[in-house]
C-alpha atoms as a PDB file:
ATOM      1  CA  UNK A   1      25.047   8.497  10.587  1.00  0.00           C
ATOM      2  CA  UNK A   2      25.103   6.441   7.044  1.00  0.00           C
ATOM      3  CA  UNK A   3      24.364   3.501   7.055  1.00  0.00           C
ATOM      4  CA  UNK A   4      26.184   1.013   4.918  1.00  0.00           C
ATOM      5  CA  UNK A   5      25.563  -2.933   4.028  1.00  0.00           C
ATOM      6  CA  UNK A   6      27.501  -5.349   2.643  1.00  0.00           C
ATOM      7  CA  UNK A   7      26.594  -8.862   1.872  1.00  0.00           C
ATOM      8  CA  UNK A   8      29.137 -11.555   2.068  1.00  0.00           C
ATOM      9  CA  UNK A   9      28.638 -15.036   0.483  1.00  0.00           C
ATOM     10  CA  UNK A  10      31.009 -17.703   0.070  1.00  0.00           C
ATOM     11  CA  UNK A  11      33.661 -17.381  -2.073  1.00  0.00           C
ATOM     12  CA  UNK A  12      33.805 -13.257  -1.780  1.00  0.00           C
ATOM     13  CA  UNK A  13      36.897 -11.255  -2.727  1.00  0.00           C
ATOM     14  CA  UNK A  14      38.616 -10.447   0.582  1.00  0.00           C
ATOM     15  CA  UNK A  15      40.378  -7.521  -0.452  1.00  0.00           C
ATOM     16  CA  UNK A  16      36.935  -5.635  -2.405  1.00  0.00           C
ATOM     17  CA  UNK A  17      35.186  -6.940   1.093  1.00  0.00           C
ATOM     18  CA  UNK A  18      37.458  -5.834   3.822  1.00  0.00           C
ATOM     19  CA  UNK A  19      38.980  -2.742   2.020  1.00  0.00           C
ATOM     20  CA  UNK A  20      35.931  -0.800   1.538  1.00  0.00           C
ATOM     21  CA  UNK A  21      34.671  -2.224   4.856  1.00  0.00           C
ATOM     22  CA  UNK A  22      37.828  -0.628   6.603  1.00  0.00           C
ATOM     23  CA  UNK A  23      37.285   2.674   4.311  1.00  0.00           C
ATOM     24  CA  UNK A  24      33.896   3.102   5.486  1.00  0.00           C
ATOM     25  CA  UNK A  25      34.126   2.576   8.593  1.00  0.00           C
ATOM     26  CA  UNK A  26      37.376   5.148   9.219  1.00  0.00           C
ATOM     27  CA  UNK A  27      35.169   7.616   7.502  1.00  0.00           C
ATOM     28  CA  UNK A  28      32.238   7.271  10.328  1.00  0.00           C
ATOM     29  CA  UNK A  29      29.989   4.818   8.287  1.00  0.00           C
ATOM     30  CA  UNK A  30      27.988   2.301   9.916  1.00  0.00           C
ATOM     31  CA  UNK A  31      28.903  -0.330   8.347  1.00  0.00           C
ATOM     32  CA  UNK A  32      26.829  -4.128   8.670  1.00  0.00           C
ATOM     33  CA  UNK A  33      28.775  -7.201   7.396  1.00  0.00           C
ATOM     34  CA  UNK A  34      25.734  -9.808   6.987  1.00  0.00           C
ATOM     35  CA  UNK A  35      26.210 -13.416   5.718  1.00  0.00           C
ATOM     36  CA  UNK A  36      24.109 -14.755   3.045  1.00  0.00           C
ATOM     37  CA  UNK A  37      24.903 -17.964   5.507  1.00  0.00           C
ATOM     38  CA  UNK A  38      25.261 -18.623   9.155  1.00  0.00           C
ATOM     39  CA  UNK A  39      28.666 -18.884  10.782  1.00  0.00           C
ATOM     40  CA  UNK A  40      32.141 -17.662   9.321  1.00  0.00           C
ATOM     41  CA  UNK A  41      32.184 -16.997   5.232  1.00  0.00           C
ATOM     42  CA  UNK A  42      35.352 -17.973   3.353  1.00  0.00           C
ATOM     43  CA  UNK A  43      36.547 -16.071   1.141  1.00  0.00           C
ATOM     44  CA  UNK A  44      38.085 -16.947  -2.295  1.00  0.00           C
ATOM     45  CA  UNK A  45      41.625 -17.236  -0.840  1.00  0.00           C
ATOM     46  CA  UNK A  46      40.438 -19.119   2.417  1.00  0.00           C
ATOM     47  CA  UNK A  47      40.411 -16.751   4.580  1.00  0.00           C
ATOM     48  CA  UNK A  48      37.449 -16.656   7.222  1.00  0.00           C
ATOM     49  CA  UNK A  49      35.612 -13.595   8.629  1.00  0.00           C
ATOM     50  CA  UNK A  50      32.824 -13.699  10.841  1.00  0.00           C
ATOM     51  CA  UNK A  51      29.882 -11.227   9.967  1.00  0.00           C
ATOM     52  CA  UNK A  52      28.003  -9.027  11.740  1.00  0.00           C
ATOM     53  CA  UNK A  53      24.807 -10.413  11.232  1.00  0.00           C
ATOM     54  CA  UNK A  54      22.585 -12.741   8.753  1.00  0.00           C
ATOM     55  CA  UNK A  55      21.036 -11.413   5.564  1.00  0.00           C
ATOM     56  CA  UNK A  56      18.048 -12.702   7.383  1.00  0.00           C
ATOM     57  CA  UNK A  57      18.158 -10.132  10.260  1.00  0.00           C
ATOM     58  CA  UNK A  58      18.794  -6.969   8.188  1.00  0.00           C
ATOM     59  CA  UNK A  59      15.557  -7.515   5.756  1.00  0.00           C
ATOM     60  CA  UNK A  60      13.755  -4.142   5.769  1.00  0.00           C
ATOM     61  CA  UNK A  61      16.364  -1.873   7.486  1.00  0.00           C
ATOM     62  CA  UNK A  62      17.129   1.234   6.059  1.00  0.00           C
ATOM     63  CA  UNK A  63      20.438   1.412   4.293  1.00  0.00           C
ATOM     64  CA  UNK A  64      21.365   4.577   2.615  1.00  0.00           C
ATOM     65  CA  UNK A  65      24.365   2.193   0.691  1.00  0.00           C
ATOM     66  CA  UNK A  66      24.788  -1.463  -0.442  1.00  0.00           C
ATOM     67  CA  UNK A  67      28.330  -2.879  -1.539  1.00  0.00           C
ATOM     68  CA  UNK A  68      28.469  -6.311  -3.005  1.00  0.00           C
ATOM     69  CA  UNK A  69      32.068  -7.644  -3.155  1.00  0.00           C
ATOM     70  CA  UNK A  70      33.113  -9.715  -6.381  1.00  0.00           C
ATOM     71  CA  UNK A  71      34.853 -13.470  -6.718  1.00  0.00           C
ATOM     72  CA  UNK A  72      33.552 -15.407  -9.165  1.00  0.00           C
ATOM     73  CA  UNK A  73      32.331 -18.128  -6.680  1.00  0.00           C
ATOM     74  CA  UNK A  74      31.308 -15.271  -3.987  1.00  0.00           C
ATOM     75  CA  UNK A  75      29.081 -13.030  -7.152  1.00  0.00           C
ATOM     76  CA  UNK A  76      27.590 -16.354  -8.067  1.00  0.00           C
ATOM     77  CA  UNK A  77      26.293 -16.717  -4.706  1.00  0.00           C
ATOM     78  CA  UNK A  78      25.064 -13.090  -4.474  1.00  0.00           C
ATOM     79  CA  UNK A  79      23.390 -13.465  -7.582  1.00  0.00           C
ATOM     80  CA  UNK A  80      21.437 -16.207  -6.822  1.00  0.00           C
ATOM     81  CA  UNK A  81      20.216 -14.883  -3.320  1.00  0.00           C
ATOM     82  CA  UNK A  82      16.678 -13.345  -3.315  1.00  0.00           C
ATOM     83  CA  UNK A  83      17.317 -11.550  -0.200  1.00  0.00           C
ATOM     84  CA  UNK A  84      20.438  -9.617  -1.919  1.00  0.00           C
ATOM     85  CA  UNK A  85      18.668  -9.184  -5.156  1.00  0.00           C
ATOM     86  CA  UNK A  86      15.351  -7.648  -3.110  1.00  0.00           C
ATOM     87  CA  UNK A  87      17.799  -4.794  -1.194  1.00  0.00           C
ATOM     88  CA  UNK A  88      19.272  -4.161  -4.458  1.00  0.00           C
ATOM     89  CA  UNK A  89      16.346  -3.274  -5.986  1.00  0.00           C
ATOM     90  CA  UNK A  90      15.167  -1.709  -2.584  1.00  0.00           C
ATOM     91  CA  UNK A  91      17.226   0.518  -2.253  1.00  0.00           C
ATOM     92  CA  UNK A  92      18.009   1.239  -6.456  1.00  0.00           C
ATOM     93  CA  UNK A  93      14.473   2.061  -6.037  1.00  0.00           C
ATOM     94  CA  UNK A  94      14.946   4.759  -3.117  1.00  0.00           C
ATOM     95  CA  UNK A  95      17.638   6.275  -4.895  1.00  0.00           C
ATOM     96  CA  UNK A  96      20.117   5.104  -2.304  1.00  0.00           C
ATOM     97  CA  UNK A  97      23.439   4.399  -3.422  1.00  0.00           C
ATOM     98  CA  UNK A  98      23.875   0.481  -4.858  1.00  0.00           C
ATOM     99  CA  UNK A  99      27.594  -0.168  -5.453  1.00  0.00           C
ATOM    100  CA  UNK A 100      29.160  -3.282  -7.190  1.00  0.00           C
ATOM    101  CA  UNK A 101      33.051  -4.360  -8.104  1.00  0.00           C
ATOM    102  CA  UNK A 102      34.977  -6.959  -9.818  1.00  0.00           C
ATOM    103  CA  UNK A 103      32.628  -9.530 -11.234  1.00  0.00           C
ATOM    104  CA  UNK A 104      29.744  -7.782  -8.944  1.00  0.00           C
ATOM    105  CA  UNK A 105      28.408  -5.692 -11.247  1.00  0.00           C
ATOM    106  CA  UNK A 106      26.841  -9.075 -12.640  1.00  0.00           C
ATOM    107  CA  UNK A 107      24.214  -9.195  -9.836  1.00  0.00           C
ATOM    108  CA  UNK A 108      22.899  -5.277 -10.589  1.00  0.00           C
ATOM    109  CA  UNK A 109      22.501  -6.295 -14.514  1.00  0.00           C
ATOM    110  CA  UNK A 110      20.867  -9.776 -13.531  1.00  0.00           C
ATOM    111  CA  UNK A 111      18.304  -7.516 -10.726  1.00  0.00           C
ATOM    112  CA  UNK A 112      17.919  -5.024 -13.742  1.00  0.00           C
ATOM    113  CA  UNK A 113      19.000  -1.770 -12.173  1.00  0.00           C
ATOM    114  CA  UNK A 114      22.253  -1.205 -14.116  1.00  0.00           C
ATOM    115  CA  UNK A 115      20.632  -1.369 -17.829  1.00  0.00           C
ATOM    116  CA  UNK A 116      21.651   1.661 -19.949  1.00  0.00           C
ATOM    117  CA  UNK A 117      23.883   2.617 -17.436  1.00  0.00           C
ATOM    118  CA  UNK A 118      27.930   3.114 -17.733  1.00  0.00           C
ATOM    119  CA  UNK A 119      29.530   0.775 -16.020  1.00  0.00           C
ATOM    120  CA  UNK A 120      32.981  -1.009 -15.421  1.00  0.00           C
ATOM    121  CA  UNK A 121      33.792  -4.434 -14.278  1.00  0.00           C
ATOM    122  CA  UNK A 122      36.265  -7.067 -13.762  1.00  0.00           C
ATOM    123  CA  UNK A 123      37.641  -7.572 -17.708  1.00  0.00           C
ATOM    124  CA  UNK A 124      36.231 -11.284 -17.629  1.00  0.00           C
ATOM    125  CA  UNK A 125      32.430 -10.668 -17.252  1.00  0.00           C
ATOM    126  CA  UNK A 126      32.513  -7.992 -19.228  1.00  0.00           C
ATOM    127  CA  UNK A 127      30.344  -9.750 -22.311  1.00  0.00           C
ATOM    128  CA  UNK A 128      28.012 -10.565 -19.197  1.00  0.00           C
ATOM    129  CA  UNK A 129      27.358  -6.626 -19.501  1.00  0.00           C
ATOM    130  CA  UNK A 130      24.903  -6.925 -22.062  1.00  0.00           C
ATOM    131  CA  UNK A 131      22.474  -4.441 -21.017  1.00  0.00           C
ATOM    132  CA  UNK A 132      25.016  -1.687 -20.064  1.00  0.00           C
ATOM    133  CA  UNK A 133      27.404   0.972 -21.349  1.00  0.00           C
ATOM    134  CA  UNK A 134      30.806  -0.341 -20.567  1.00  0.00           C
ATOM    135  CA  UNK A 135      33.697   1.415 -19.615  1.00  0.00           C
ATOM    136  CA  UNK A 136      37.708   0.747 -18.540  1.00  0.00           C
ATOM    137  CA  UNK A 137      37.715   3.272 -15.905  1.00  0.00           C
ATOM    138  CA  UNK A 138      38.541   1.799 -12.764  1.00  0.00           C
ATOM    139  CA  UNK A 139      35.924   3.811 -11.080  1.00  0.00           C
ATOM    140  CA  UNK A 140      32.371   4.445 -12.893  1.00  0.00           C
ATOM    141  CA  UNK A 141      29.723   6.308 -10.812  1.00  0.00           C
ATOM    142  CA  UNK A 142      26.321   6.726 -13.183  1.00  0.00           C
ATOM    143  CA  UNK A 143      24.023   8.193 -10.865  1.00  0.00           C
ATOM    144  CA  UNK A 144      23.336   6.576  -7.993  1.00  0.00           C
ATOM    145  CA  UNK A 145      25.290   3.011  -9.675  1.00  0.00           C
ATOM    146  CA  UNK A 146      28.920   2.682  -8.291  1.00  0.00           C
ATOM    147  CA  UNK A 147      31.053   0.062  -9.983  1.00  0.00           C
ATOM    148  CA  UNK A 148      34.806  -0.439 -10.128  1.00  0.00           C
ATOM    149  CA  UNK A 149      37.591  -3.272 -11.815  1.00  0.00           C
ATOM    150  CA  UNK A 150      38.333  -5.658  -9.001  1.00  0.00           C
ATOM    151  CA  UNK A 151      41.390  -6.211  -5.679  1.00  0.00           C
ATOM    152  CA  UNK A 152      43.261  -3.295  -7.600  1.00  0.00           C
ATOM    153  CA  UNK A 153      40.960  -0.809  -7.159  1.00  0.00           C
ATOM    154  CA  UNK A 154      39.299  -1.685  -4.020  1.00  0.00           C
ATOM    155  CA  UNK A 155      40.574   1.442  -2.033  1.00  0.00           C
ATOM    156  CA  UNK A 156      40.086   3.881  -4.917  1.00  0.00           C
ATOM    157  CA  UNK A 157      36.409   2.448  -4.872  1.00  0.00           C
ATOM    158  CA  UNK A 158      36.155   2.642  -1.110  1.00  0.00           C
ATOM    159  CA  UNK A 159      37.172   5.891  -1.368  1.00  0.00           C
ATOM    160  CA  UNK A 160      34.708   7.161  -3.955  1.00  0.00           C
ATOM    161  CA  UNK A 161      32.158   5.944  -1.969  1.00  0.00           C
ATOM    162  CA  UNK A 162      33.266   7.968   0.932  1.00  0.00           C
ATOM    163  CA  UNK A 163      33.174  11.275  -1.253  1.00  0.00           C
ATOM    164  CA  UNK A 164      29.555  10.125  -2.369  1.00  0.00           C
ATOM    165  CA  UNK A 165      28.801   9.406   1.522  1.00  0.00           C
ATOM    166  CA  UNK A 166      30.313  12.385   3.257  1.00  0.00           C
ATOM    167  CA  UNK A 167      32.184  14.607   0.545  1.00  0.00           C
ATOM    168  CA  UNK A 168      35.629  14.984  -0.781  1.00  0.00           C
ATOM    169  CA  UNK A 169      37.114  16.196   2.653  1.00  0.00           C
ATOM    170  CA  UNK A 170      36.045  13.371   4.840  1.00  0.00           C
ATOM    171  CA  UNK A 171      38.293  11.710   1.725  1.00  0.00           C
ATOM    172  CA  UNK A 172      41.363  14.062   2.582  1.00  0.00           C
ATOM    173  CA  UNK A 173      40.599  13.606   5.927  1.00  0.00           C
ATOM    174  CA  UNK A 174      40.713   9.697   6.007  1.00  0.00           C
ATOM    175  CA  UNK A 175      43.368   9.566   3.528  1.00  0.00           C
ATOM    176  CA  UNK A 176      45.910  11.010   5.600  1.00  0.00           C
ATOM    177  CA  UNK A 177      46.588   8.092   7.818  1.00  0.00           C
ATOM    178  CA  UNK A 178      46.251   5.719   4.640  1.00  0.00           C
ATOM    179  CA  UNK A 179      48.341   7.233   2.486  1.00  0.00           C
ATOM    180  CA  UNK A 180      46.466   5.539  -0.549  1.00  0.00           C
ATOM    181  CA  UNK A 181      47.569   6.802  -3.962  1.00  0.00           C
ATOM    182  CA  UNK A 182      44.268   7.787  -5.498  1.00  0.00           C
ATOM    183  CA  UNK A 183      44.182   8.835  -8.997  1.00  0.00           C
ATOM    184  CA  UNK A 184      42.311  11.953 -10.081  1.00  0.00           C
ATOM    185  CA  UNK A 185      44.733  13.875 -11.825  1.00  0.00           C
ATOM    186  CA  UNK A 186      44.937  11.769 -15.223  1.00  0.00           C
ATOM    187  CA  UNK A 187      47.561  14.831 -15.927  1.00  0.00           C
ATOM    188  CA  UNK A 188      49.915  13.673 -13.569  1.00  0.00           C
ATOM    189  CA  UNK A 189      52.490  10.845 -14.183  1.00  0.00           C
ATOM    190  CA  UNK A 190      50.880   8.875 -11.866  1.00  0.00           C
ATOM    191  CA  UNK A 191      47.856   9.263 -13.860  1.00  0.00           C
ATOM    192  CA  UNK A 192      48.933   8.715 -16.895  1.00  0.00           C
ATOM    193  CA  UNK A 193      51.405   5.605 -16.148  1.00  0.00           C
ATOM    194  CA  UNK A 194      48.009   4.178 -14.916  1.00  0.00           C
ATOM    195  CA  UNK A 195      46.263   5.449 -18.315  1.00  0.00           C
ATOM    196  CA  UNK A 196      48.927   3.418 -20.053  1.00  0.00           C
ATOM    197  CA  UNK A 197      48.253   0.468 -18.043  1.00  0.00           C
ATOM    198  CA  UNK A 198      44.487   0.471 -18.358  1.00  0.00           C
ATOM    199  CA  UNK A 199      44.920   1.023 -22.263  1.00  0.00           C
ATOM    200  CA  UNK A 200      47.489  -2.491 -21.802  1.00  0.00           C
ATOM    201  CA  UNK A 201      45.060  -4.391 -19.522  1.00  0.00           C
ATOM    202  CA  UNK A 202      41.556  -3.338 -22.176  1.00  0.00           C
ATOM    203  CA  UNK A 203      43.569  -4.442 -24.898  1.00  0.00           C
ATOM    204  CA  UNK A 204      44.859  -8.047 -23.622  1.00  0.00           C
ATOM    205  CA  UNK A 205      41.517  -8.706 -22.948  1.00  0.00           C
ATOM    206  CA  UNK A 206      40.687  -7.917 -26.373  1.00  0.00           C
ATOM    207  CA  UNK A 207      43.080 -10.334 -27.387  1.00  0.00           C
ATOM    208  CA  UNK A 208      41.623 -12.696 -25.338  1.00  0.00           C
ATOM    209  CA  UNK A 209      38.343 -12.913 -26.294  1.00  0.00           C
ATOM    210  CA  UNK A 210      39.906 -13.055 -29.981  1.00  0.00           C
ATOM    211  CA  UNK A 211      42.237 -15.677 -29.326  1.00  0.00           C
ATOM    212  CA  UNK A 212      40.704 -17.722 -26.769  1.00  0.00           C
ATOM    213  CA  UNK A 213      43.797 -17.742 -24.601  1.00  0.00           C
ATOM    214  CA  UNK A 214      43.204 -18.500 -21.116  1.00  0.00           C
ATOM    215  CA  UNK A 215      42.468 -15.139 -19.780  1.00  0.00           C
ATOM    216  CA  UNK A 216      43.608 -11.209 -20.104  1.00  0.00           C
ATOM    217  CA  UNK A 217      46.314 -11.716 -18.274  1.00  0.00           C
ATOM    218  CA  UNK A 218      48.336 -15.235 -20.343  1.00  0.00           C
ATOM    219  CA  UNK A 219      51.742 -13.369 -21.133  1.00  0.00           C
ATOM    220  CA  UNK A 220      51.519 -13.846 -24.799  1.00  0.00           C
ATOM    221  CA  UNK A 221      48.592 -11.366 -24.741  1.00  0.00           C
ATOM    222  CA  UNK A 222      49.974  -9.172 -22.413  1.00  0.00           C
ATOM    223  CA  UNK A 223      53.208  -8.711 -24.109  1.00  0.00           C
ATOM    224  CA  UNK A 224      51.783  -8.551 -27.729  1.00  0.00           C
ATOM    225  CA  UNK A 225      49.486  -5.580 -25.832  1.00  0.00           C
ATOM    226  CA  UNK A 226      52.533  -4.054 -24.279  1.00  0.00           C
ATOM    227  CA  UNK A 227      53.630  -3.628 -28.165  1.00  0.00           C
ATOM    228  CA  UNK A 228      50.520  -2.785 -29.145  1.00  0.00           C
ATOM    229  CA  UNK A 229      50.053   0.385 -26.995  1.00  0.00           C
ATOM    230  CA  UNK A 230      54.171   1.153 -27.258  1.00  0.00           C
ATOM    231  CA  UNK A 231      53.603   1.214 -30.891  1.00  0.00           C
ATOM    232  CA  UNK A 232      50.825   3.556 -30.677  1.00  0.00           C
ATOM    233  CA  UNK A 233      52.538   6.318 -28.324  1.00  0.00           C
ATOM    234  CA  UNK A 234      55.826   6.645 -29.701  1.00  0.00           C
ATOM    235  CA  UNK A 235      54.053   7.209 -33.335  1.00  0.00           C
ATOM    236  CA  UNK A 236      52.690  11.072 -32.167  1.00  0.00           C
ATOM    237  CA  UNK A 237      56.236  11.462 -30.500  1.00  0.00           C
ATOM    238  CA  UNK A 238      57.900  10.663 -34.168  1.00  0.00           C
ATOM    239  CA  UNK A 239      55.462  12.793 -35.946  1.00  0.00           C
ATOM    240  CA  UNK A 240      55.820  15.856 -33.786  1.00  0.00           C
ATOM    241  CA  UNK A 241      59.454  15.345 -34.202  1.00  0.00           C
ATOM    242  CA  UNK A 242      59.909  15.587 -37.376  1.00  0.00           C
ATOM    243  CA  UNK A 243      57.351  18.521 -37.823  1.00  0.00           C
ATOM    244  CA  UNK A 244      59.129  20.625 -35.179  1.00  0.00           C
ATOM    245  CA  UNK A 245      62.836  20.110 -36.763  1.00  0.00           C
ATOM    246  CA  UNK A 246      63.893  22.966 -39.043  1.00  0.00           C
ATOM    247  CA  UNK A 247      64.130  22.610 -42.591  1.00  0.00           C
ATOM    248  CA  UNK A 248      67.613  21.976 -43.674  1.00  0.00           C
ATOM    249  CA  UNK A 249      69.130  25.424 -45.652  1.00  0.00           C
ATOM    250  CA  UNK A 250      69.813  24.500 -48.946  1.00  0.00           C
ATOM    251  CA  UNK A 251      73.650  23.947 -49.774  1.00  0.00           C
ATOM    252  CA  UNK A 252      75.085  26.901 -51.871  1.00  0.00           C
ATOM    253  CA  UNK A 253      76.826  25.421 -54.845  1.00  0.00           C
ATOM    254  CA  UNK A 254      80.978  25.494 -55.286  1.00  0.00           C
ATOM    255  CA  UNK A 255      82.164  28.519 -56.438  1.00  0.00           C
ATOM    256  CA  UNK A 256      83.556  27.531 -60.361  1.00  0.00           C
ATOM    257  CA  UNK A 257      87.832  27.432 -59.703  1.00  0.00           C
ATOM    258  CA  UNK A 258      89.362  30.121 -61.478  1.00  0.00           C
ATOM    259  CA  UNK A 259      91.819  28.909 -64.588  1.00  0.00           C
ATOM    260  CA  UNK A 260      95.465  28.681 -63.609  1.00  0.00           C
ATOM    261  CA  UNK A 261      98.047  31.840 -64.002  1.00  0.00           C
ATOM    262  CA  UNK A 262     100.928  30.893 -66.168  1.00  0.00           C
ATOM    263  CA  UNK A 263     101.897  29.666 -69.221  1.00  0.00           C
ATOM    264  CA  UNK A 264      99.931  26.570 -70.444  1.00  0.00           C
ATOM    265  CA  UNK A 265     101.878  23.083 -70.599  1.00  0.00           C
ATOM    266  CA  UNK A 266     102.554  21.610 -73.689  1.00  0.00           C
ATOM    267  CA  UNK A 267     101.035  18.549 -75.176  1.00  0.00           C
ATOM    268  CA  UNK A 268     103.239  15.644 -74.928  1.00  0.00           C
ATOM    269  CA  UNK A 269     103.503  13.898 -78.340  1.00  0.00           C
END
């Protein structure tokens, strides 16, 4: 059986925690929930879930996967938690699977096991990334490095992870009592409305970090990115327009009218 662990500090993301917790374990995983503290962890949205165990009491067991959830408050904590930061590098060094989302991928650049990899994050600690290949994909795997955007794309993440685990149809499998819309086909219009909305989301956080706005989501940047990327698609759609419209035939000129039978009129004087 795979065995899966996922630290949970104060101030996690509930729905990157208990999504790919849930995932897991419908798959067959063996999944351990283990407190960086003792008691019930809050999450970021005060909600309050009792682990399975202490980070204390799973030192030295052997994990074939770690999954650290993000939150700002909750990545902070991981980050600055030796006992996280050791089974990160751990298991990194087995070759075991270390996965990371939202603002997560922060604690596998601080441990140093992320450099020159490709990556994606939560849009906000992005610039944290300075050591990595970024990407906008909402799932990156690089190896044995697993990293996805945040609450939106907890199940396609928990899902990827149960393809890496067990293969694609243990994914089928799962996925038909979940029903989750996962997005491989970028060809499909599922795909590409989400291309479109990645494309929107990359570049209002561009605007962001120009502007100094409150975040990639304030609605002046979002609409001034909705504009932005409108702009940009219906351009090829113009252009291949007017290319594929035939070329007008020119207009034959008016025969010359033929002088008029009769006698001519005279002048009058």
């Amino acid at each position: 059986m795979k065995r899966v662990l996922v630290p949970l500090a104060p101030g996690f993301e509930e729905i990157e925690a208990l999504g790919v917790v849930d995932i897991l374990r419908r798959a067959g995983a063996e999944v351990t929930v283990a407190g960086t503290v003792t008691g019930p962890v809050e999450g970021r949205c005060g909600i309050r879930v009792v682990p399975d165990t202490t980070m204390d009491e799973v030192k030295g067991s052997g994990f074939d996967m770690v999954v650290l959830p993000g939150g700002a408050l909750g990545t902070e904590n991981l980050k600055k938690d030796q006992r996280v930061r050791d089974i990160v590098e751990e298991l990194n060094e087995a070759q075991k699977l270390v996965a990371a989302i939202c603002a997560a991928p922060v604690v596998l650049s601080a441990v140093g096991v992320s450099k020159g990899r490709l990556v994606t994050s939560h849009p906000t600690v992005r610039r944290d990334l300075t050591g990595e290949r970024v990407s906008a994909e909402r799932v990156v795997v690089d190896g044995n490095i697993v990293t996805s955007q945040g609450p939106g794309t907890a199940i396609e993440f928990a899902f990827k992870l149960v393809e890496m685990l067990f293969g694609p149809e243990k994914v089928e499998e799962v996925n038909r009592g979940v029903l989750a819309r996962i997005w491989n086909n970028s060809n499909s219009k599922e795909g590409q409305d989400m291309n479109i909305h990645e494309e929107i989301s990359r570049i209002a956080y561009e605007l962001y970090e120009k502007s100094g706005r409150v975040d990639g989501r304030d609605k002046e940047n979002w609409h001034e990115a909705e504009r932005i990327v409108k702009s940009r698609r219906q351009a090829p759609e113009k252009t291949a327009s007017v290319a594929a419209a035939p070329a007008k035939a020119p207009v034959a000129a008016a025969p010359a009218k033929a002088p008029a039978r009769g006698r001519p009129k005279k002048a009058r004087v």
